[in-house]
C-alpha atoms as a PDB file:
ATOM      1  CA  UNK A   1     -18.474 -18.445  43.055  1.00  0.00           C
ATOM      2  CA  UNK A   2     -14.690 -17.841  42.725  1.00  0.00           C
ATOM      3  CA  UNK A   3     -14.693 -20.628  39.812  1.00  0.00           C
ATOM      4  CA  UNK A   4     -17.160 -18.804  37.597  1.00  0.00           C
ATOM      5  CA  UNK A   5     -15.084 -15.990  38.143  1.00  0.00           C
ATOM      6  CA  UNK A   6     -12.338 -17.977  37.352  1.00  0.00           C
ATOM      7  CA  UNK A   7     -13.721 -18.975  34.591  1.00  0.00           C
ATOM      8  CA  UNK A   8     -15.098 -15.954  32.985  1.00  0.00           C
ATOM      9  CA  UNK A   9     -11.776 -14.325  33.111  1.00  0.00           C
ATOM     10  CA  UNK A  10     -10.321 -17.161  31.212  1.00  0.00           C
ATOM     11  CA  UNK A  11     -12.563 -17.467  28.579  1.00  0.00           C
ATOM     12  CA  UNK A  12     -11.988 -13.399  28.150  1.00  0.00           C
ATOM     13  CA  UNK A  13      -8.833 -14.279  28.123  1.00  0.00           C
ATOM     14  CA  UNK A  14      -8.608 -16.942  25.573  1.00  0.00           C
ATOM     15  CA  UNK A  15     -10.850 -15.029  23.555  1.00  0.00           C
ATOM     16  CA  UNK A  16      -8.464 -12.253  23.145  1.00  0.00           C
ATOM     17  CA  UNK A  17      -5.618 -14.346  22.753  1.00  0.00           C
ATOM     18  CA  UNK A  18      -7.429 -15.838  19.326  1.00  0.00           C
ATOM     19  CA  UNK A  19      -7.766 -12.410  18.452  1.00  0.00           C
ATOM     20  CA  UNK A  20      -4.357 -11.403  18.478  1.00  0.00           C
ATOM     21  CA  UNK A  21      -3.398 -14.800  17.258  1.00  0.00           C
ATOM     22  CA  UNK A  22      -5.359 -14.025  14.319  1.00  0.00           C
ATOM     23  CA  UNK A  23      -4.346 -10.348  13.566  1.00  0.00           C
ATOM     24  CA  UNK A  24      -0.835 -11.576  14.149  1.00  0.00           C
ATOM     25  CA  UNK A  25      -0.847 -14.333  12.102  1.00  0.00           C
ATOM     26  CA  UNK A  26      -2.741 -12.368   9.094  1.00  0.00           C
ATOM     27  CA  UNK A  27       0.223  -9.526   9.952  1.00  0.00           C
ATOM     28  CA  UNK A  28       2.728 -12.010   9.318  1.00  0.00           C
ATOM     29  CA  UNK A  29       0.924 -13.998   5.952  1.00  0.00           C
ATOM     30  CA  UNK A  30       0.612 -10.002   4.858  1.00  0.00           C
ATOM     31  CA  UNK A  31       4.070  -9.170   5.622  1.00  0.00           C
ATOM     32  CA  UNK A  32       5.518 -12.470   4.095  1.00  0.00           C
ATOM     33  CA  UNK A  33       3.053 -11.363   0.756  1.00  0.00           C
ATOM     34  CA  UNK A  34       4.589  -8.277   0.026  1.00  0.00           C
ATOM     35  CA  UNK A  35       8.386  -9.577   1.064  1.00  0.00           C
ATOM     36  CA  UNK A  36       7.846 -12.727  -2.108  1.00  0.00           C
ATOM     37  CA  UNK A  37       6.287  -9.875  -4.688  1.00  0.00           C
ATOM     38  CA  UNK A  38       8.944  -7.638  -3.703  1.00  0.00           C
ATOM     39  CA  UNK A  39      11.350 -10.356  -4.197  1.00  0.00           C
ATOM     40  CA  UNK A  40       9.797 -11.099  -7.339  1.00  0.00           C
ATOM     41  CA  UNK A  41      10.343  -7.901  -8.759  1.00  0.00           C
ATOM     42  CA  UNK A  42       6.835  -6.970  -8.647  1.00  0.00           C
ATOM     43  CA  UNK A  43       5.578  -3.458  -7.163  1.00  0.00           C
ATOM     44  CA  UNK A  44       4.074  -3.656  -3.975  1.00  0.00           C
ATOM     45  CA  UNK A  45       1.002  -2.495  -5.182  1.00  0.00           C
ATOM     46  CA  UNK A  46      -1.553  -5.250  -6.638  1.00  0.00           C
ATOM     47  CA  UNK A  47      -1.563  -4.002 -10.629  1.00  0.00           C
ATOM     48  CA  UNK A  48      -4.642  -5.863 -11.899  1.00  0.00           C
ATOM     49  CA  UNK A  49      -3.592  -7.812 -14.940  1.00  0.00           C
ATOM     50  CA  UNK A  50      -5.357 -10.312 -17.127  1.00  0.00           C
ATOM     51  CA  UNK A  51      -2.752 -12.935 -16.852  1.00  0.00           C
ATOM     52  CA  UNK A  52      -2.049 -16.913 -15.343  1.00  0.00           C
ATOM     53  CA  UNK A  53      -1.145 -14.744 -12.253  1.00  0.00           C
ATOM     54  CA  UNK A  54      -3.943 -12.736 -11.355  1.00  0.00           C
ATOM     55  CA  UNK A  55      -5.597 -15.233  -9.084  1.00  0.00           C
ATOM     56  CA  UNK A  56      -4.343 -15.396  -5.816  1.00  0.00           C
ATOM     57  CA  UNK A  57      -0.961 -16.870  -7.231  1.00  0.00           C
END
């Protein structure tokens, strides 16, 4: 009995560790986004522009 316990605590507990993981981790690939366009020179707004460097890149 105490192992299922066990157990379902963990897998809560890995569960919302993936979830943070992955808001962090999109935090941080946001965060590094706007630092390079600001770098860039770019405004931190996404202008849409027909252009090689509308895509992603």
């Amino acid at each position: 009995m105490a192992t299922g316990i066990a157990g379902q605590a963990f897998r809560r507990g890995a569960l919302e560790l993936t979830f943070l993981g992955l808001i962090v981790a999109l935090l941080v690939v946001t965060a590094g986004w706007l630092a390079e366009r600001r770098r860039l020179g770019a405004p931190a707004r996404p202008i849409r522009v027909r252009g090689p460097y509308t895509a992603g890149g």
